[in-house]
C-alpha atoms as a PDB file:
ATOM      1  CA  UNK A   1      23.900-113.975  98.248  1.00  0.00           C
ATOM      2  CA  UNK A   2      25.173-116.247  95.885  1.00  0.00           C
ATOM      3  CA  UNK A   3      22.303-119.172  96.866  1.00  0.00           C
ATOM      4  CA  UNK A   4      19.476-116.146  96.715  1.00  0.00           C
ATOM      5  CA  UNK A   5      20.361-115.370  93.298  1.00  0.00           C
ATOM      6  CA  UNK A   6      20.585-119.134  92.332  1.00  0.00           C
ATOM      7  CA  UNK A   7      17.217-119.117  93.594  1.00  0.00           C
ATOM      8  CA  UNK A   8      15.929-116.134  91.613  1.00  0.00           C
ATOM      9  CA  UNK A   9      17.647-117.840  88.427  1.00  0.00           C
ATOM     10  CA  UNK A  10      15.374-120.392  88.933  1.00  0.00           C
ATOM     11  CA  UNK A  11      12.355-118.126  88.688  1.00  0.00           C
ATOM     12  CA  UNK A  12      12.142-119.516  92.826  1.00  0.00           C
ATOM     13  CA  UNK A  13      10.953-115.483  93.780  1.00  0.00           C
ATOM     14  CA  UNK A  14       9.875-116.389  97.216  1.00  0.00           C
ATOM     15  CA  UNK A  15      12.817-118.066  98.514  1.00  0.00           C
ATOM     16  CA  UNK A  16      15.442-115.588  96.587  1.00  0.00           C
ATOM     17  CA  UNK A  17      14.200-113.004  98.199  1.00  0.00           C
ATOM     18  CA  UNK A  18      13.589-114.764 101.633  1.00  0.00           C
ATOM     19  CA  UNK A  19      17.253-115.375 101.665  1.00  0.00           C
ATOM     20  CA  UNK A  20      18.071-111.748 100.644  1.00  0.00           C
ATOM     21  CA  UNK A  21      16.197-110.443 103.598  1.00  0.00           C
ATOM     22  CA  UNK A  22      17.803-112.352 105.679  1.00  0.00           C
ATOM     23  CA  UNK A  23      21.025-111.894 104.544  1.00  0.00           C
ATOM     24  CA  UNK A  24      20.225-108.111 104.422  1.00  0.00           C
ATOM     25  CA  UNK A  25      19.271-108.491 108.498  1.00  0.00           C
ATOM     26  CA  UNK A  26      22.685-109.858 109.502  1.00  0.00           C
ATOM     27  CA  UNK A  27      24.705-107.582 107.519  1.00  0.00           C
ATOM     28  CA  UNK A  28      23.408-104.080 105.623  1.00  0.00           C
ATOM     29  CA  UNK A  29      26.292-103.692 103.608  1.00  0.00           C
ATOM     30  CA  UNK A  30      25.988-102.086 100.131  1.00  0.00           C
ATOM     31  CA  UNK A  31      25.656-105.196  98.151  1.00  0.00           C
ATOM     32  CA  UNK A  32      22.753-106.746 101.043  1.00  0.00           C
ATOM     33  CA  UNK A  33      21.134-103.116 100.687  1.00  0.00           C
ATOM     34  CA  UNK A  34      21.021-102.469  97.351  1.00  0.00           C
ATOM     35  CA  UNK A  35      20.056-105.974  96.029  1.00  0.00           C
ATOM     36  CA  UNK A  36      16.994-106.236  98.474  1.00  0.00           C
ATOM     37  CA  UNK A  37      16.282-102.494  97.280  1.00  0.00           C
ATOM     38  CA  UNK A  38      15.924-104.038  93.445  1.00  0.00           C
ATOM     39  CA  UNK A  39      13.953-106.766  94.254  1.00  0.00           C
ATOM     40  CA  UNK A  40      11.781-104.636  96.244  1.00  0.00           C
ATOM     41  CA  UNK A  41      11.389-102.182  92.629  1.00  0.00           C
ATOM     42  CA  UNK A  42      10.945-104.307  90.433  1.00  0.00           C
ATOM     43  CA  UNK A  43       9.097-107.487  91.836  1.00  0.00           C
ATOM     44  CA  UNK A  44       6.975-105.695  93.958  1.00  0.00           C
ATOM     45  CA  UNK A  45       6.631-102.674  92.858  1.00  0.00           C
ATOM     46  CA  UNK A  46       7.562-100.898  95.919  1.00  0.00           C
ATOM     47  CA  UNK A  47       9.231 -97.701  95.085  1.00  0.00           C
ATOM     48  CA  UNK A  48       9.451 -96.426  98.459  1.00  0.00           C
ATOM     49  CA  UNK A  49      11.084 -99.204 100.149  1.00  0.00           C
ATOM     50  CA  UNK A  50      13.484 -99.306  97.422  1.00  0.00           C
ATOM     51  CA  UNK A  51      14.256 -95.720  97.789  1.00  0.00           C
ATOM     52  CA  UNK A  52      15.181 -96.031 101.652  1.00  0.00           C
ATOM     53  CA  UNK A  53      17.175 -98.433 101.187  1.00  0.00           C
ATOM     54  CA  UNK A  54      19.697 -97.442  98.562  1.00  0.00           C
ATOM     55  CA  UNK A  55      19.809 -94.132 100.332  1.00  0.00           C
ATOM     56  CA  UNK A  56      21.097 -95.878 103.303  1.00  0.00           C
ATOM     57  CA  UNK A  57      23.458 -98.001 100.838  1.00  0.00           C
ATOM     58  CA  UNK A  58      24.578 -94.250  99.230  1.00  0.00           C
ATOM     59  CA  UNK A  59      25.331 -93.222 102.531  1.00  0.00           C
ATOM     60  CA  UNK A  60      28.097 -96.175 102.321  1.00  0.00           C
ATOM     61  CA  UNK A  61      29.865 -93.892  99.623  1.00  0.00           C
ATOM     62  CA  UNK A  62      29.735 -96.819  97.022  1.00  0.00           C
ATOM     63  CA  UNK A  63      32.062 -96.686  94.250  1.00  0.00           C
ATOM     64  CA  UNK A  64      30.002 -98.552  91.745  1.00  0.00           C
ATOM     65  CA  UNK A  65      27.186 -96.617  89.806  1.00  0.00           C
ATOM     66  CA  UNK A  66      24.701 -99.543  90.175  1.00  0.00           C
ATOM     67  CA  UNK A  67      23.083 -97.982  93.233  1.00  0.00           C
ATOM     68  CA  UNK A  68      23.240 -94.855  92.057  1.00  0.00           C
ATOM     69  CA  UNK A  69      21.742 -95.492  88.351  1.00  0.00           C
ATOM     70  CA  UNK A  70      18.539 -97.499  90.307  1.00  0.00           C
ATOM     71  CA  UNK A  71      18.125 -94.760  92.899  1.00  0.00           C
ATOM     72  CA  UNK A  72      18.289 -92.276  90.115  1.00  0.00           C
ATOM     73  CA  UNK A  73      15.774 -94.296  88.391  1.00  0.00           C
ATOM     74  CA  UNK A  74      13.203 -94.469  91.493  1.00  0.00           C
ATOM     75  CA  UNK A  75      13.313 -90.873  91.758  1.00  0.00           C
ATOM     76  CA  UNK A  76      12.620 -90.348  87.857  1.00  0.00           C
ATOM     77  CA  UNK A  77       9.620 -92.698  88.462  1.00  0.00           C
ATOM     78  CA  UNK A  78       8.489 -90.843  91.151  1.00  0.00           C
ATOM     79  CA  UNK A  79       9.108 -87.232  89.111  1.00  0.00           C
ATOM     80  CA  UNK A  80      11.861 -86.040  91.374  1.00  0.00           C
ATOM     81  CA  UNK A  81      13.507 -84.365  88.186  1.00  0.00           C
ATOM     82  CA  UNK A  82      16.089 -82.457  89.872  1.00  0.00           C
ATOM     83  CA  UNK A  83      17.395 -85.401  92.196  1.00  0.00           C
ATOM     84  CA  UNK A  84      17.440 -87.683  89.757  1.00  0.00           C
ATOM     85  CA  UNK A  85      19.300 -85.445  87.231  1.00  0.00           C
ATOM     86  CA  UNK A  86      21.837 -85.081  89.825  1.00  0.00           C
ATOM     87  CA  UNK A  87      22.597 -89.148  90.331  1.00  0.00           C
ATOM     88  CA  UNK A  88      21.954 -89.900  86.878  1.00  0.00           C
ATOM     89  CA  UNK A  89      24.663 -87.648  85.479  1.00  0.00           C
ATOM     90  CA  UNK A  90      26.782 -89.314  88.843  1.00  0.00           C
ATOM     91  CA  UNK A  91      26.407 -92.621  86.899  1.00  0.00           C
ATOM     92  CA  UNK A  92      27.665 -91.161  83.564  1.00  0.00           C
ATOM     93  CA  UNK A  93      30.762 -90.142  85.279  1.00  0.00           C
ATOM     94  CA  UNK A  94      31.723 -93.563  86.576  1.00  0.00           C
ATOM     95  CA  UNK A  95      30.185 -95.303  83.482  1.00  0.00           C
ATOM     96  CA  UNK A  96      28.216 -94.718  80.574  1.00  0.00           C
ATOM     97  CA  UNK A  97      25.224 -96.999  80.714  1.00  0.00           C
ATOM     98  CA  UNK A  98      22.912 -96.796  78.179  1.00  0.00           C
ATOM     99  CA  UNK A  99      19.971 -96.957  80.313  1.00  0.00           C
ATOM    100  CA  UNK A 100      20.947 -94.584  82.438  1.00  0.00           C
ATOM    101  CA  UNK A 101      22.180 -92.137  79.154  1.00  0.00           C
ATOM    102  CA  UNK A 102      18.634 -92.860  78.029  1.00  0.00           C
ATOM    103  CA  UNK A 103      16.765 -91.966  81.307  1.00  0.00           C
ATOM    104  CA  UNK A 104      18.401 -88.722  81.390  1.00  0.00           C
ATOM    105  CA  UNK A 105      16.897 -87.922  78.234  1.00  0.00           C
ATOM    106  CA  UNK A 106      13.720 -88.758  79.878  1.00  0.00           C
ATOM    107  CA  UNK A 107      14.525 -86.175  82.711  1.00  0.00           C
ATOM    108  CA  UNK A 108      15.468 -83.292  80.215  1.00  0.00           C
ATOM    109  CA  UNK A 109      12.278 -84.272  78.080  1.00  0.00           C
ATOM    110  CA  UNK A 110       9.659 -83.402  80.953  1.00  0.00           C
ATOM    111  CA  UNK A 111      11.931 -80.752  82.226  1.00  0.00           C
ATOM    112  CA  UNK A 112      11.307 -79.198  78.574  1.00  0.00           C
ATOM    113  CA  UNK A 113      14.830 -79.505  78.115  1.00  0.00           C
ATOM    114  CA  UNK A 114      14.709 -80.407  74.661  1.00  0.00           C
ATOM    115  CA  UNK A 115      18.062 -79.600  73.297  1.00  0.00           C
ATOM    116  CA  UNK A 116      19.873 -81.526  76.107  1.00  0.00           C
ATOM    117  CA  UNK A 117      17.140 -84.018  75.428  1.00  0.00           C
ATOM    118  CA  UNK A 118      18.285 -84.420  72.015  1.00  0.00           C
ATOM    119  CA  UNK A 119      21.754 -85.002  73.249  1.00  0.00           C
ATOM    120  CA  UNK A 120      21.162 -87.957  75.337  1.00  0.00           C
ATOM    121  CA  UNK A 121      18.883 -89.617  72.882  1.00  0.00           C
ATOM    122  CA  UNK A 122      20.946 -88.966  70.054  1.00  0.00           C
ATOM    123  CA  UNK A 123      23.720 -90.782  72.179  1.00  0.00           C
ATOM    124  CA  UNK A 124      22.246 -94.437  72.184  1.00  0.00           C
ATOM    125  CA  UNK A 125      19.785 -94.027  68.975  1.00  0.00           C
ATOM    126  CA  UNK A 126      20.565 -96.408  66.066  1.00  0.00           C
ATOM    127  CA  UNK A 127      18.678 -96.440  62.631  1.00  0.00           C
ATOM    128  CA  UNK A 128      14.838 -95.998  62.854  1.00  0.00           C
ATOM    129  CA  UNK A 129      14.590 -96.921  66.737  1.00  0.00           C
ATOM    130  CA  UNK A 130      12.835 -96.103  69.478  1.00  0.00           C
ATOM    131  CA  UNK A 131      15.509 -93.918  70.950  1.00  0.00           C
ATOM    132  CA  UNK A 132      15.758 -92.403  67.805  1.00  0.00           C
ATOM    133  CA  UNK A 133      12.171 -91.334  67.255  1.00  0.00           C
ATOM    134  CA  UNK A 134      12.632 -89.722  70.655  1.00  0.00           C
ATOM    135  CA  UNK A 135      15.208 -87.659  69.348  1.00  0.00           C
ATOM    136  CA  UNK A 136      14.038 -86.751  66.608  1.00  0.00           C
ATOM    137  CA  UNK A 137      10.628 -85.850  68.724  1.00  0.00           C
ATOM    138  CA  UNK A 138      13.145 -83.717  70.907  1.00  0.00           C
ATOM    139  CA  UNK A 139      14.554 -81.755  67.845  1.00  0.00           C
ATOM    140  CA  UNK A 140      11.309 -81.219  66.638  1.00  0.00           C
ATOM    141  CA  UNK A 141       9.728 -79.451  69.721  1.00  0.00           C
ATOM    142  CA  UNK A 142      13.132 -77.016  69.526  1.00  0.00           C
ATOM    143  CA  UNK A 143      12.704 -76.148  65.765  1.00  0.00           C
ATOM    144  CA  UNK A 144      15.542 -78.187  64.650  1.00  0.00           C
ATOM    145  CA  UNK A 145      15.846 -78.859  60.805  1.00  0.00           C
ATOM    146  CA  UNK A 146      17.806 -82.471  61.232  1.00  0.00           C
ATOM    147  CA  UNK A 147      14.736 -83.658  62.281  1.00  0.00           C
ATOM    148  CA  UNK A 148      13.705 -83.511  58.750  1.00  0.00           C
ATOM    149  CA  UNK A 149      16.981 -85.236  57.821  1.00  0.00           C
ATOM    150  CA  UNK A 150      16.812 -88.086  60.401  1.00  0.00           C
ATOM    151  CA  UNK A 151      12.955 -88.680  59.315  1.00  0.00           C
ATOM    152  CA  UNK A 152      14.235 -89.355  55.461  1.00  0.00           C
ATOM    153  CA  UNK A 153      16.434 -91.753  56.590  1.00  0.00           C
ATOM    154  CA  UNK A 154      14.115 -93.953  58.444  1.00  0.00           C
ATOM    155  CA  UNK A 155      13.932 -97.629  56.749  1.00  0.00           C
ATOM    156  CA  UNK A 156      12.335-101.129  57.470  1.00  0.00           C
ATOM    157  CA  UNK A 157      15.717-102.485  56.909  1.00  0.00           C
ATOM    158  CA  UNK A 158      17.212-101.263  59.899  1.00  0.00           C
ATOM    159  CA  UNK A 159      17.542-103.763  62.652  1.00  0.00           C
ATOM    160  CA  UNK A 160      15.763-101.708  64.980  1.00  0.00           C
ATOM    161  CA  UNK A 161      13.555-100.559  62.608  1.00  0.00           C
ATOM    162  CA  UNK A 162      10.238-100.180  64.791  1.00  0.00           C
ATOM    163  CA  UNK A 163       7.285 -99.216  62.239  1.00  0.00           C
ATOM    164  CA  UNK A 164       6.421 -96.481  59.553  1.00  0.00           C
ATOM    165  CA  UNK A 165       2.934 -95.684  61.490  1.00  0.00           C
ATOM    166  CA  UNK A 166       5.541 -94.208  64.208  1.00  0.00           C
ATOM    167  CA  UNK A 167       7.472 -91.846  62.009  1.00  0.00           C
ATOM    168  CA  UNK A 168       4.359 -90.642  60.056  1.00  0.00           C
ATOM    169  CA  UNK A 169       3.568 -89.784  63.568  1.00  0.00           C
ATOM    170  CA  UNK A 170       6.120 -87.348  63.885  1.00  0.00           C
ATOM    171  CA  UNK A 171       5.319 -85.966  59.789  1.00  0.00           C
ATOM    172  CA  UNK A 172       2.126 -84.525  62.141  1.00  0.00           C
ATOM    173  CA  UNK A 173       4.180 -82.495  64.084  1.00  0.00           C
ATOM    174  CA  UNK A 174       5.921 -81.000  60.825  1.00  0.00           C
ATOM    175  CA  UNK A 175       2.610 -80.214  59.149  1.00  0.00           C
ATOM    176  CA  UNK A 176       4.137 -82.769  56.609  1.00  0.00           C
ATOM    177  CA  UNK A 177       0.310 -84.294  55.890  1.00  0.00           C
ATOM    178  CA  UNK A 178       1.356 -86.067  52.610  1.00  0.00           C
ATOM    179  CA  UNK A 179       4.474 -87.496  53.973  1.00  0.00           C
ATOM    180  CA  UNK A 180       2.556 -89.625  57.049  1.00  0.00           C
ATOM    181  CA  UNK A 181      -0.021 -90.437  54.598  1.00  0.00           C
ATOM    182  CA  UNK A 182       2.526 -92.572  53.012  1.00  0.00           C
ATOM    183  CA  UNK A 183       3.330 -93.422  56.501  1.00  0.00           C
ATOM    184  CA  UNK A 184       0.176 -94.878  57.453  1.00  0.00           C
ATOM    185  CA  UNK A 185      -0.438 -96.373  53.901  1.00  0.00           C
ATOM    186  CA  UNK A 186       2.451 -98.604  54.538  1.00  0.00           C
ATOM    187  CA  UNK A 187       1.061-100.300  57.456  1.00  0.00           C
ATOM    188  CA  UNK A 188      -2.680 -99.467  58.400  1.00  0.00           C
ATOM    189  CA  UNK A 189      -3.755-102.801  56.348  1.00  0.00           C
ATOM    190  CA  UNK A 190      -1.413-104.618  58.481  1.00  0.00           C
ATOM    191  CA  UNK A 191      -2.708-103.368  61.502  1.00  0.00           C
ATOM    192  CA  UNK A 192      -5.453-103.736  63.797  1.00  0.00           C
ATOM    193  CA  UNK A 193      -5.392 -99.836  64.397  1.00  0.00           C
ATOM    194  CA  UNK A 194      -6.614 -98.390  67.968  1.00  0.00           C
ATOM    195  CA  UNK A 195      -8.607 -94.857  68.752  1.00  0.00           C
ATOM    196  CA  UNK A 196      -5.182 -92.782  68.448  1.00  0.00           C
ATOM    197  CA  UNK A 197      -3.728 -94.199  65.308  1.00  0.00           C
ATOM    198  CA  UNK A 198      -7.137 -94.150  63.684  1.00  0.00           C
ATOM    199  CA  UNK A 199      -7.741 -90.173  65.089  1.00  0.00           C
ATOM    200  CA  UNK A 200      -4.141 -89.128  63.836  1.00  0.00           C
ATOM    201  CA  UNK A 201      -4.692 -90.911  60.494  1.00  0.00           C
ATOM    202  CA  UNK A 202      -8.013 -89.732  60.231  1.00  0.00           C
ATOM    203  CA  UNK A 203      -6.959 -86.051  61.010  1.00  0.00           C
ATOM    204  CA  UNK A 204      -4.355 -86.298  57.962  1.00  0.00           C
ATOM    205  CA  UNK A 205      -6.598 -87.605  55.530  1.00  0.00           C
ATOM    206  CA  UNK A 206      -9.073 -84.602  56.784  1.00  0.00           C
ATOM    207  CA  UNK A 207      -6.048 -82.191  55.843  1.00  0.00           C
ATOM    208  CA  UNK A 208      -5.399 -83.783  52.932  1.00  0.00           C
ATOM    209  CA  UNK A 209      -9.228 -83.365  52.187  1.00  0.00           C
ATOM    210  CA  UNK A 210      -9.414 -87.416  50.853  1.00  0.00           C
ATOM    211  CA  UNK A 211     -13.143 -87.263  52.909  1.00  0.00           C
ATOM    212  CA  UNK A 212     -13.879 -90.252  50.851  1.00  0.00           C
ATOM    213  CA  UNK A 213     -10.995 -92.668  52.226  1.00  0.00           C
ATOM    214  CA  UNK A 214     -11.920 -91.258  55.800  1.00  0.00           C
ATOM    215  CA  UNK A 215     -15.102 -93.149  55.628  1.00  0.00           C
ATOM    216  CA  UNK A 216     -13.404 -96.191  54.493  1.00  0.00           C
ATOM    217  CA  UNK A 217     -10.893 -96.229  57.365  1.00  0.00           C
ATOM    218  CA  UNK A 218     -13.897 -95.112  59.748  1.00  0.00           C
ATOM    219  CA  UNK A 219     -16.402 -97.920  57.991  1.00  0.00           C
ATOM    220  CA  UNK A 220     -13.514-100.510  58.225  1.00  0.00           C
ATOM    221  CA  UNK A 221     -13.175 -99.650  62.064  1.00  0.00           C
ATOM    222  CA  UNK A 222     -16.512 -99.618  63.000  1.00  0.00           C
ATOM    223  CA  UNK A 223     -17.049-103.521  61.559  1.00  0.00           C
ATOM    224  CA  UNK A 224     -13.851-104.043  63.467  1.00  0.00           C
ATOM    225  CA  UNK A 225     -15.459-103.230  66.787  1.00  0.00           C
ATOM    226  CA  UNK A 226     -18.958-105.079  66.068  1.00  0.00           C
ATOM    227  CA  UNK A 227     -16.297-108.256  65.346  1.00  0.00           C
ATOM    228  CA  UNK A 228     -14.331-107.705  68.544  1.00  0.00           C
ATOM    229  CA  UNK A 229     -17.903-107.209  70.525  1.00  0.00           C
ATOM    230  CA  UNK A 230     -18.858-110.338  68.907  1.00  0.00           C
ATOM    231  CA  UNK A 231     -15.831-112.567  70.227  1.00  0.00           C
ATOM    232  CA  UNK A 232     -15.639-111.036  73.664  1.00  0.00           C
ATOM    233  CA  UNK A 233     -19.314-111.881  74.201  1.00  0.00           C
ATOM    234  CA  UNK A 234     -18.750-114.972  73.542  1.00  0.00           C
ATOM    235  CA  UNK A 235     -15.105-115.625  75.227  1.00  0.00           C
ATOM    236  CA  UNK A 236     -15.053-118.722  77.460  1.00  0.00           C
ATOM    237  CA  UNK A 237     -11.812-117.552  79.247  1.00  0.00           C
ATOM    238  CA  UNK A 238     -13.083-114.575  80.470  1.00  0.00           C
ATOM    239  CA  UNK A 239     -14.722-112.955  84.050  1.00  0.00           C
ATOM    240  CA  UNK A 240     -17.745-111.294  84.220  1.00  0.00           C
ATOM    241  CA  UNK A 241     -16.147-108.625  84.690  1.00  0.00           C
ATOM    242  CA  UNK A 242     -13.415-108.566  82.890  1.00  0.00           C
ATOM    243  CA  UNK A 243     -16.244-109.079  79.622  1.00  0.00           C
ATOM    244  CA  UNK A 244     -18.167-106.303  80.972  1.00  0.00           C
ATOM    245  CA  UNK A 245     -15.258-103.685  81.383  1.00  0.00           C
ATOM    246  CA  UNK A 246     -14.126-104.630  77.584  1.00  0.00           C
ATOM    247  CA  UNK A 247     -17.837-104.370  76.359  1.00  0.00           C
ATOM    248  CA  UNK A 248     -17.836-100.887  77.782  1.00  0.00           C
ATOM    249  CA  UNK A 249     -14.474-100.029  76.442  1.00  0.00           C
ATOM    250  CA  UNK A 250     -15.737-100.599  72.895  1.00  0.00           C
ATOM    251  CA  UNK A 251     -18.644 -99.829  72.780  1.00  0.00           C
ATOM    252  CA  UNK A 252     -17.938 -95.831  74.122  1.00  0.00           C
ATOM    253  CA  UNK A 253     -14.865 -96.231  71.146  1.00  0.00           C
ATOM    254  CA  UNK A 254     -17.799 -97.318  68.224  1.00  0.00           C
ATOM    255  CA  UNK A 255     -19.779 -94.214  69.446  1.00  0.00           C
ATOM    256  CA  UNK A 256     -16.451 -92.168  68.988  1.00  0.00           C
ATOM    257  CA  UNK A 257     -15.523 -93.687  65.532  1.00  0.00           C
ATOM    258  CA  UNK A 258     -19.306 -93.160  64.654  1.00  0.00           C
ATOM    259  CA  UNK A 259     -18.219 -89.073  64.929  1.00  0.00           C
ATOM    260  CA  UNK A 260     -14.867 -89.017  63.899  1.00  0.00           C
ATOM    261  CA  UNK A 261     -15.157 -86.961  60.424  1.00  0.00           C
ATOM    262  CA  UNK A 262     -17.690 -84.362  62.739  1.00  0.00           C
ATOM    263  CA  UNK A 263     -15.125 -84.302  65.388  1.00  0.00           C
ATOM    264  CA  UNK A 264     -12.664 -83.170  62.824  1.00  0.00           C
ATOM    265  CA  UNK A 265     -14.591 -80.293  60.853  1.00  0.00           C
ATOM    266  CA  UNK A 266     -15.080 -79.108  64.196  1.00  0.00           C
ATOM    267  CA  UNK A 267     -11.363 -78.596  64.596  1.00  0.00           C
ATOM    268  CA  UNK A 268     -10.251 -81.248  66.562  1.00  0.00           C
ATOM    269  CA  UNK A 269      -6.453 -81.907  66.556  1.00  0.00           C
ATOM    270  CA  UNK A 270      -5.662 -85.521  68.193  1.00  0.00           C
ATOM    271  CA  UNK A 271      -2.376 -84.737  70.131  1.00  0.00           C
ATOM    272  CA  UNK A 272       0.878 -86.759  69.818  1.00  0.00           C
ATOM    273  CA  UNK A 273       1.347 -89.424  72.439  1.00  0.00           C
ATOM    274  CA  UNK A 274       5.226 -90.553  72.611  1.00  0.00           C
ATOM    275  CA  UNK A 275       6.414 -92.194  75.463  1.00  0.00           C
ATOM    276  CA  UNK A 276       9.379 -91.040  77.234  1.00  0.00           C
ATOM    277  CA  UNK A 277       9.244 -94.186  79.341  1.00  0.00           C
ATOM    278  CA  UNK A 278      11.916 -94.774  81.808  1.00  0.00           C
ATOM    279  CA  UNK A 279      14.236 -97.280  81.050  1.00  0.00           C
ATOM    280  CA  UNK A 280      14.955-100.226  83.989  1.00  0.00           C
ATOM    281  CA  UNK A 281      17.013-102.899  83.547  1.00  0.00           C
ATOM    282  CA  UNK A 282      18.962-105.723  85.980  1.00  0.00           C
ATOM    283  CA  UNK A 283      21.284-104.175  88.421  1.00  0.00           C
ATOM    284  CA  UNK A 284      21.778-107.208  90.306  1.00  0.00           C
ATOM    285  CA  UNK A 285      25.161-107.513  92.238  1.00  0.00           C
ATOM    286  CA  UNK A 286      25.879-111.157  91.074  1.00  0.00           C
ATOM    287  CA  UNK A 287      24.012-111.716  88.408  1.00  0.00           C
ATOM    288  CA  UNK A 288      25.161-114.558  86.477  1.00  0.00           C
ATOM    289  CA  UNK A 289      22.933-113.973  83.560  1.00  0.00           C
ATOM    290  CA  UNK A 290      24.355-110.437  82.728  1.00  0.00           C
ATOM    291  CA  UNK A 291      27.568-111.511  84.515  1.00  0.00           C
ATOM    292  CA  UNK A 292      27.773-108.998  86.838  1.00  0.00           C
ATOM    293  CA  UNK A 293      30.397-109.300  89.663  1.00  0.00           C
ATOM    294  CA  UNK A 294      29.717-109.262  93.121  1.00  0.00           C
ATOM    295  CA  UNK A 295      30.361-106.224  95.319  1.00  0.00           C
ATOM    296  CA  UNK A 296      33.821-106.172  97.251  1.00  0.00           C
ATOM    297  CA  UNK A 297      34.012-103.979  99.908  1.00  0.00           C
ATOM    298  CA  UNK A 298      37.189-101.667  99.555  1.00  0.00           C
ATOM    299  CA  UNK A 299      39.455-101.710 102.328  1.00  0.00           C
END
């Protein structure tokens, strides 16, 4: 195992995993099993392998949490909620890794489970982060008020700070209009803003009934996408295809911009879009890089 991972150190995919196979063929102990299982996840993207065999490594009654955390994780990818709630909280008992702490938040979030949600967010959240703005997103959905607190605390000089665009995001869901205004202000020059930021900043300033800076933002856009047409009609690097597809792309977003303050008097309410994304990470028995150990088999 040792040479395989040398190899993969080396960025040398092919033969790291050659060797891990064959490794795996002479001997399917935990360590062969679960190693060739994470490789098979997460270079190429092969869920189901993966899942087979770390259930066949489980089966080995391994006391690390390693193959249970990436098991856990296969089934959260695959939206097995209640199995991987079950080997994800099996993790926490041996060890509390943060990516496992945070993909149980995931699990309670599209369970609905906001409370619990909270909880696990609120475990590994530091000032104005991602995992914060999850948690707060979590309180928010179960009415609770230290969501307003945690919002008046974000600040750009937090390490982790991740944007003001994000948190005047979440001033939507409060029916705080004038707060993500400011939000948005802070940033939207800075920017090079998309169809959702532009609908959700468009829909405040419709709230806030500043028509008049709507079609600035919309004007501003719309030159935006004649630019962008512009350069990927005439991008060298490009396929046919590839130009084609992006033509398409913004061109049907110009004819959306082109109706964005009729869209809104007609009601429209852009929904929030936050990513509970489940967290991976390197759960290589071996690895050098995150100095993990190898496994030793218990006698």
């Amino acid at each position: 195992m040792k040479q395989a991972l040398i190899y993969f150190e080396s960025n040398e995919y092919d033969k790291a995993f050659q060797r891990m196979k064959e490794i795996l063929k002479k001997n399917r102990s935990i360590e062969s099993l679960h190693n060739v299982a994470w490789m098979y996840v997460n270079e190429e993207e092969d869920l189901d392998t993966g899942q087979h065999l770390l259930e066949e490594a489980i089966k080995l009654r391994p006391y690390h949490p390693f193959p249970f955390a990436l098991l856990g994780e296969i089934y959260l990818r695959k939206s097995m909620l209640n199995d991987a709630e079950a080997l994800l909280n099996k993790v926490l008992e041996m060890e509390r890794l943060p990516a496992v702490v945070h993909n149980l938040g995931v699990v309670y979030a599209r369970k609905k489970q906001w409370k619990k949600a909270a909880e696990y967010f609120q475990e590994i959240a530091r000032p104005s982060s991602y995992e914060l703005l999850l948690e707060i997103y979590s309180r928010i959905q179960f009415g609770d008020d230290m969501a307003r607190e945690l919002m008046l605390q974000w600040d750009e000089k937090h390490d982790d700070f991740i944007g003001w665009m994000e948190v005047a995001d979440l001033w939507i869901e409060l029916g705080e209009f004038a707060l993500a205004k400011e939000g948005y202000e802070k940033e939207w020059d800075m920017t090079s803003p998309g169809p959702y930021s532009l609908n959700r900043y468009g829909y405040v300033l419709y709230q806030l009934g500043y028509e008049e800076q709507l079609m600035i933002i919309q004007e501003e856009t719309l030159r935006h996408i004649e630019e962008e047409l512009i350069d990927v009609k005439h991008e060298a690097d490009w396929t046919e295809e590839d130009r084609q597809e992006q033509i398409q792309q913004l061109e049907k977003w110009y004819k959306q911009v082109q109706v964005l303050p009729d869209t809104l008097k007609s009601g429209f309410v852009p929904p929030a879009e936050i990513d509970f994304f489940v967290e991976g990470g390197c759960y290589l028995f071996g690895c050098r890089q995150h100095n993990h150990p190898f496994y030793k088999e218990r006698k």
